[in-house]
C-alpha atoms as a PDB file:
ATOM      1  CA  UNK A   1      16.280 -11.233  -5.511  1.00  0.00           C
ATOM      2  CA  UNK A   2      15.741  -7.483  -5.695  1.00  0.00           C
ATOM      3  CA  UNK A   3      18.704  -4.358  -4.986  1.00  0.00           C
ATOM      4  CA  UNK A   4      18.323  -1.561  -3.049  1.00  0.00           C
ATOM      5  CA  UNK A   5      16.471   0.290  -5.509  1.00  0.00           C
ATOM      6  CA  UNK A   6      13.215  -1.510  -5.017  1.00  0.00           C
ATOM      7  CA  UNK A   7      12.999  -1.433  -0.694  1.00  0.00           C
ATOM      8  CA  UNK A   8      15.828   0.333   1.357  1.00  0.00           C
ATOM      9  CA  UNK A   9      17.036  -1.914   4.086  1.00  0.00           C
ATOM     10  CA  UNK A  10      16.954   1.783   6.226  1.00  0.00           C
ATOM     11  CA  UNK A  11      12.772   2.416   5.035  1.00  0.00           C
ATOM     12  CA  UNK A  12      11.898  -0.722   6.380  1.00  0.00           C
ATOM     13  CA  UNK A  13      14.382  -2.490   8.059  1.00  0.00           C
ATOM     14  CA  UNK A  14      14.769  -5.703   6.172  1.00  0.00           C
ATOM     15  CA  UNK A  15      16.860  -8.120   6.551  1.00  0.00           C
ATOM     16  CA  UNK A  16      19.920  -8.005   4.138  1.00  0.00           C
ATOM     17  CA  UNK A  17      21.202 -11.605   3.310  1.00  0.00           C
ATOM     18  CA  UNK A  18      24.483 -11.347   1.639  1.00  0.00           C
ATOM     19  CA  UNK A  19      27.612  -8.821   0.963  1.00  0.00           C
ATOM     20  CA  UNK A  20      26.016  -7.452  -2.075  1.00  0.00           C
ATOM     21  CA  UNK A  21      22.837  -5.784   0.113  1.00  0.00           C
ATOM     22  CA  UNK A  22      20.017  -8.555  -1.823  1.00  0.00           C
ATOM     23  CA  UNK A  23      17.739  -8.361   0.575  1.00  0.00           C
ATOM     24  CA  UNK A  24      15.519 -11.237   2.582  1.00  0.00           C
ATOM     25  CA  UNK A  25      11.698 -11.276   1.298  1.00  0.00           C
ATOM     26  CA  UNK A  26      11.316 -11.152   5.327  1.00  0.00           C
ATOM     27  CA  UNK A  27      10.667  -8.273   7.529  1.00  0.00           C
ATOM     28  CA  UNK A  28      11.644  -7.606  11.181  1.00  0.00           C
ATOM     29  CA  UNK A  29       7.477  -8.535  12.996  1.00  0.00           C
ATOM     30  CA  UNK A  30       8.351  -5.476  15.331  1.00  0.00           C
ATOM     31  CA  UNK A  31       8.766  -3.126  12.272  1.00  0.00           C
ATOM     32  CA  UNK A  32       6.043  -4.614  10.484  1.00  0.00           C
ATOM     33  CA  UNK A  33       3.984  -3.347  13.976  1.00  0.00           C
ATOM     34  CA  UNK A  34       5.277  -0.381  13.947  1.00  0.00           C
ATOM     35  CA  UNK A  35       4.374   0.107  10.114  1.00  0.00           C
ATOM     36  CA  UNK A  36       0.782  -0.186  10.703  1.00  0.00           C
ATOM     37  CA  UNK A  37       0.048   1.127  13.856  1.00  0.00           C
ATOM     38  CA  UNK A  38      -2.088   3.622  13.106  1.00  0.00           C
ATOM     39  CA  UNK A  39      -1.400   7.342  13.696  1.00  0.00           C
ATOM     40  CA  UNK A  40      -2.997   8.811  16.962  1.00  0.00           C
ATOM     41  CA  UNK A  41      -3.564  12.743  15.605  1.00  0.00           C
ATOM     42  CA  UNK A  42      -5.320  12.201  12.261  1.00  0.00           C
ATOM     43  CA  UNK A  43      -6.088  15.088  10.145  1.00  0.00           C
ATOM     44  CA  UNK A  44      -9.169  16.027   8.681  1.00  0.00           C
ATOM     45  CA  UNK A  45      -8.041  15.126   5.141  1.00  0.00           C
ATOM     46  CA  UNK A  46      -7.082  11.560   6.242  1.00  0.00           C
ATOM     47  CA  UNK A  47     -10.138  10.987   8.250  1.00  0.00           C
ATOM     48  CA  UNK A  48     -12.269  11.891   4.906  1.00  0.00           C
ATOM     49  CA  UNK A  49     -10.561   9.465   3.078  1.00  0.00           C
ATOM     50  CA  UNK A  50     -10.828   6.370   5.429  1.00  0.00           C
ATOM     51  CA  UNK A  51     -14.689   7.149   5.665  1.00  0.00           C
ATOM     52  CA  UNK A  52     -14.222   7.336   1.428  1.00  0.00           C
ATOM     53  CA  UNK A  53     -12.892   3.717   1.756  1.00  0.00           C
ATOM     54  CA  UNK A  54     -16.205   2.511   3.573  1.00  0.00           C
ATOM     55  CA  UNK A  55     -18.265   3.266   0.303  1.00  0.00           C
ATOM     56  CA  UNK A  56     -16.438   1.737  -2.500  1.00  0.00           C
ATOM     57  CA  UNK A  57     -17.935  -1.301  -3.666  1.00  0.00           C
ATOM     58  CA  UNK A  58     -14.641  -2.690  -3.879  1.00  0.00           C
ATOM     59  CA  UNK A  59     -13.793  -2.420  -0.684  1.00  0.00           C
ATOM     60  CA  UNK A  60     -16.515  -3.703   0.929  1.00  0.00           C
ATOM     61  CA  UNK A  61     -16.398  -6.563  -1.415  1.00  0.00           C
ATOM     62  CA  UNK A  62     -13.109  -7.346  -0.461  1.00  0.00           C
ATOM     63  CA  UNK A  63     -13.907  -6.659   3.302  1.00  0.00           C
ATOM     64  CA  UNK A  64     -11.011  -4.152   3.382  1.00  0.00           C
ATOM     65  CA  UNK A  65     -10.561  -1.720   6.274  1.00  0.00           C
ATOM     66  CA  UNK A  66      -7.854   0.964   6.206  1.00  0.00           C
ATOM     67  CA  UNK A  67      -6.017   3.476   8.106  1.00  0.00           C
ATOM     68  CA  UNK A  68      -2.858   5.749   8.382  1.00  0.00           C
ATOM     69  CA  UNK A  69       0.311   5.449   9.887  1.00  0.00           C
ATOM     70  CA  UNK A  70       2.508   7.940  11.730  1.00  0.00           C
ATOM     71  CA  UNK A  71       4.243   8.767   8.068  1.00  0.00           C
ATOM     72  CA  UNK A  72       0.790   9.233   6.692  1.00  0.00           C
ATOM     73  CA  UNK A  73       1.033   6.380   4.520  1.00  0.00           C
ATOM     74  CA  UNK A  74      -1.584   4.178   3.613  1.00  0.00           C
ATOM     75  CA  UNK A  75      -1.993   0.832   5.621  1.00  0.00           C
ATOM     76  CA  UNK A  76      -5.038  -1.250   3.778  1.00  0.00           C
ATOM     77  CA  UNK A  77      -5.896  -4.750   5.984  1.00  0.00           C
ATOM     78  CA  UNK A  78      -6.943  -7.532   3.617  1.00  0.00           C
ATOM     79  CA  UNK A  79      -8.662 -10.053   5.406  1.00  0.00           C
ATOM     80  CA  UNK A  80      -8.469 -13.757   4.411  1.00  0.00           C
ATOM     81  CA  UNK A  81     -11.294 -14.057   2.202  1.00  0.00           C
ATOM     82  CA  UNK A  82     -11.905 -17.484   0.193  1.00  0.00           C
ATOM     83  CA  UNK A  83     -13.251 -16.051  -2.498  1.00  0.00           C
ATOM     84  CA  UNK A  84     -10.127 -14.105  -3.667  1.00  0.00           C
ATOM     85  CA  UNK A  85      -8.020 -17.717  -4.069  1.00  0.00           C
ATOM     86  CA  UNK A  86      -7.079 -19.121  -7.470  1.00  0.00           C
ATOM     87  CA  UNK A  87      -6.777 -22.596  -8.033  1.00  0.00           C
ATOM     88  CA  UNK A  88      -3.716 -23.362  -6.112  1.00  0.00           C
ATOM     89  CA  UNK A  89      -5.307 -21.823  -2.909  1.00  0.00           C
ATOM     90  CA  UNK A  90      -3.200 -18.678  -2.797  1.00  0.00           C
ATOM     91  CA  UNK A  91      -4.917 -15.019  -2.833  1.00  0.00           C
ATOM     92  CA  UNK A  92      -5.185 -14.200  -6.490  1.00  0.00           C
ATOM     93  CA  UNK A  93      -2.803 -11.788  -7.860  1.00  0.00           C
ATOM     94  CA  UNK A  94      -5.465  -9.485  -9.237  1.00  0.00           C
ATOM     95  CA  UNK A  95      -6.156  -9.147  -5.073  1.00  0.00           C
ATOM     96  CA  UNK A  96      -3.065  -8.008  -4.972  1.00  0.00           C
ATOM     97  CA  UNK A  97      -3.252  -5.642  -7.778  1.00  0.00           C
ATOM     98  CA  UNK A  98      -6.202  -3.950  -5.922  1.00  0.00           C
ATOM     99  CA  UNK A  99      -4.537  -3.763  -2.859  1.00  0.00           C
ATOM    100  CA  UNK A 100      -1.274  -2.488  -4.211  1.00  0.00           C
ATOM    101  CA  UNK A 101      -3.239   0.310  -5.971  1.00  0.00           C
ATOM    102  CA  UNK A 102      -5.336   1.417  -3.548  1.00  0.00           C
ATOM    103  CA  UNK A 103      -3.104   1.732  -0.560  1.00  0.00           C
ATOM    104  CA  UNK A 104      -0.453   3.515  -2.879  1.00  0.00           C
ATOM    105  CA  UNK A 105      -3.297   5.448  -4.231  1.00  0.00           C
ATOM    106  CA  UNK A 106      -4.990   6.750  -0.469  1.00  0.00           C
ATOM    107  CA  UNK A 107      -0.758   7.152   0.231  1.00  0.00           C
ATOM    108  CA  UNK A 108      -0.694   9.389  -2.636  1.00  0.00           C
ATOM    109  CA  UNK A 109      -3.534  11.417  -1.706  1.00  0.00           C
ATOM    110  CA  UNK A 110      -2.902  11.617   1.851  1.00  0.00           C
ATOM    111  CA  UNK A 111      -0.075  13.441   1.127  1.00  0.00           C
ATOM    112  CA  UNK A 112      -1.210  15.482  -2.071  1.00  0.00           C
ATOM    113  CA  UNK A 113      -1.564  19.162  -0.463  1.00  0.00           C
ATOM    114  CA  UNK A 114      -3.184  20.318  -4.201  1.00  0.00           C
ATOM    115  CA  UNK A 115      -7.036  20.336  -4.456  1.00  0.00           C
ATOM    116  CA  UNK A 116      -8.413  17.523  -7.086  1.00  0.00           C
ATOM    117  CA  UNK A 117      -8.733  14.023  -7.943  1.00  0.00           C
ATOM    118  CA  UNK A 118      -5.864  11.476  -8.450  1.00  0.00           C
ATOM    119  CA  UNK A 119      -5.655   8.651 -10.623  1.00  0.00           C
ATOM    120  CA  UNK A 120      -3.244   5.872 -11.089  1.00  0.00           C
ATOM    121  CA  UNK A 121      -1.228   6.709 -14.422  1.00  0.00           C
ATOM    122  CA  UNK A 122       0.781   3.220 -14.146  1.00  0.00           C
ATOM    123  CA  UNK A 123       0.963   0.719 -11.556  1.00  0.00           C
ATOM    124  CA  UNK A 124       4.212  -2.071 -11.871  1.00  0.00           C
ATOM    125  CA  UNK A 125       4.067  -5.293  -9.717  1.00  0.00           C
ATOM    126  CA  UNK A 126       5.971  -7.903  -8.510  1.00  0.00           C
ATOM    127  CA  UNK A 127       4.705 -10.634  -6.826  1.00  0.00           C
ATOM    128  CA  UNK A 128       7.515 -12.301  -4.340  1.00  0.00           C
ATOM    129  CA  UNK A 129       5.148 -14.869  -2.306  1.00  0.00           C
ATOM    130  CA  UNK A 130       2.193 -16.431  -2.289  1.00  0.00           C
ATOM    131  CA  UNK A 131       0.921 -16.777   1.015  1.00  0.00           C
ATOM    132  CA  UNK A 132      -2.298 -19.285   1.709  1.00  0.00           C
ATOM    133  CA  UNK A 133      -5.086 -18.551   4.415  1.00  0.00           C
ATOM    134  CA  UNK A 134      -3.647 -15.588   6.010  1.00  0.00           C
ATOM    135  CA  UNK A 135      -4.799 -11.769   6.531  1.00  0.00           C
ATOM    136  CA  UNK A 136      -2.218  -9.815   4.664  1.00  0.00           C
ATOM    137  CA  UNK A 137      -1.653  -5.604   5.102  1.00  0.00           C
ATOM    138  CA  UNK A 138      -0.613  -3.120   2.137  1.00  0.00           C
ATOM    139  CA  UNK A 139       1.785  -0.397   3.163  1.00  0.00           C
ATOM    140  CA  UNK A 140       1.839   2.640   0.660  1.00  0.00           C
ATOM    141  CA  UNK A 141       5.279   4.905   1.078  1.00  0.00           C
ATOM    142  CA  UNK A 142       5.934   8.200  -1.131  1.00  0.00           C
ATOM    143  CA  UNK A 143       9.015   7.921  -3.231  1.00  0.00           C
ATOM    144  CA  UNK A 144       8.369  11.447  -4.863  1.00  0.00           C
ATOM    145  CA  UNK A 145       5.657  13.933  -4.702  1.00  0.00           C
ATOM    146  CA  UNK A 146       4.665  16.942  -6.684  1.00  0.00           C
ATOM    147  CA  UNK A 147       2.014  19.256  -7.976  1.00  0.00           C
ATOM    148  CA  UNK A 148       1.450  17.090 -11.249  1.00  0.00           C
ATOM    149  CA  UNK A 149       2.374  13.262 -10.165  1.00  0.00           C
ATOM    150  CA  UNK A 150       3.449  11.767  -7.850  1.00  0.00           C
ATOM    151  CA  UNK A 151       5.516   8.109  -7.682  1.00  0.00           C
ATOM    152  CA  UNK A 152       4.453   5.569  -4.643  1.00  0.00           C
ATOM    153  CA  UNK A 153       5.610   2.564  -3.758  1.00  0.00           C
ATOM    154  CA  UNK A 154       3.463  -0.400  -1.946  1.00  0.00           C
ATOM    155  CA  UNK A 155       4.354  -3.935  -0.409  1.00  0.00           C
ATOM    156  CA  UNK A 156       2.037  -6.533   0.925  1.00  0.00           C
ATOM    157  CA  UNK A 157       2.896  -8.341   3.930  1.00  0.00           C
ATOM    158  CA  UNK A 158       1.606 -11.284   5.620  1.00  0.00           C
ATOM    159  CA  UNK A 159       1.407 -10.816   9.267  1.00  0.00           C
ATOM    160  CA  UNK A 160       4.909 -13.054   9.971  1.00  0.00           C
ATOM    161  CA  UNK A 161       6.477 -10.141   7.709  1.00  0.00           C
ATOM    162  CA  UNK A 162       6.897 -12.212   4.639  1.00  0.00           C
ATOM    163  CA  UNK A 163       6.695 -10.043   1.581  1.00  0.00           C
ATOM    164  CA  UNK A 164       4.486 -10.866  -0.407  1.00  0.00           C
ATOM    165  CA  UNK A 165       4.060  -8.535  -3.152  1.00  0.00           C
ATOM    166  CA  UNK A 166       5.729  -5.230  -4.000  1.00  0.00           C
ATOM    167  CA  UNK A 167       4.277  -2.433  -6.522  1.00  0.00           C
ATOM    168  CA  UNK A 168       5.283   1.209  -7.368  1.00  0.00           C
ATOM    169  CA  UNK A 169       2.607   3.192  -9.627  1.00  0.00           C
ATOM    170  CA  UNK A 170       2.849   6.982 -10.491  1.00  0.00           C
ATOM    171  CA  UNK A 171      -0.568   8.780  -9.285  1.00  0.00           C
ATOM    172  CA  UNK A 172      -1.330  11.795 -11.611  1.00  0.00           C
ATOM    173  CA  UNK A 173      -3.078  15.074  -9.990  1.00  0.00           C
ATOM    174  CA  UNK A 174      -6.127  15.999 -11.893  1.00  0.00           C
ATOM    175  CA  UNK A 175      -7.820  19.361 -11.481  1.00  0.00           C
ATOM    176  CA  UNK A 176     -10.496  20.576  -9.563  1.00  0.00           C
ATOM    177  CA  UNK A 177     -13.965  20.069 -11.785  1.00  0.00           C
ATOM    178  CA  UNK A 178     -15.889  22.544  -9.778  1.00  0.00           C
ATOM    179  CA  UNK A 179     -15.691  24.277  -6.610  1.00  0.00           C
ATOM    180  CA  UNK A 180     -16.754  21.373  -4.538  1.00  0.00           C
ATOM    181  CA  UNK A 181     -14.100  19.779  -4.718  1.00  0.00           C
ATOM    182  CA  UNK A 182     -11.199  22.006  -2.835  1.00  0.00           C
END
């Protein structure tokens, strides 16, 4: 069971179980909606980097698509794919890895107002649930952000709101290599 710390009843309305505020691995399916509706007046900035997702090899490996809420976070959409399963039939945890990374990592820059690249300086991981033949969504949320790093936090959830899998990495700013880039 995980504290506060790790995912604030109040950021996304989970369930707490007991007196001591553990919380459920469950979240409410009409916040989960909410959480990855995507936003209706996106910017420039975040319309560059969904068309960036398009040509990473990665992605379209993985068959990912993704898009931004109204916080500006980072909702990645993993389809079930049958080639991402390890032997017991549940998505692979590396899957997860990449997911975790690059939905905190698009949260990160979506809200980065400095010109430059990012990169993921550390990425931690805890995997809650393994969930078996189902889609499963990312949802990237800013826990601090700076000029020189920034700290984001990312949960998988299956579309019943189980959580899956929940990651914070810190995202470090890198500068400009030429003019091109701001």
């Amino acid at each position: 069971m995980f504290g506060r710390s790790l995912l604030p009843c109040r950021k996304l309305s989970l369930r707490c179980d007991n007196s001591r505020g553990f919380q459920s691995r469950t979240i409410h399916k009409e916040r989960l909606d909410e959480l990855i509706k995507p936003i209706q007046d996106e910017d420039e900035k975040m319309k560059m980097l969904r068309s960036s997702v398009f040509n990473a090899p990665m992605s379209k490996l993985f068959g990912l698509s993704l898009h931004f809420n109204n916080e500006r976070n980072a909702v990645v959409h993993l389809p079930y794919n049958p080639n991402l399963v390890n032997l017991s039939g549940t998505i692979h945890g590396g899957a997860f890895m990449s997911l975790l990374d690059i939905a905190a990592w698009y949260t990160a820059a979506a809200h980065r107002k400095e010109a430059g690249w990012i990169a993921t300086g550390n990425l931690s991981v805890n995997f809650l649930h393994a969930p078996k033949e189902t889609d499963v969504y990312a949802i990237g949320n800013v826990l601090k952000s700076g000029k020189r790093q920034s700290v984001v936090e990312a949960s998988i959830f299956a579309p019943d709101g189980t959580l899956c899998c929940h990651g914070v990495g810190t995202f470090i700013g890198l500068p400009p290599k030429d003019k091109s880039e701001t």
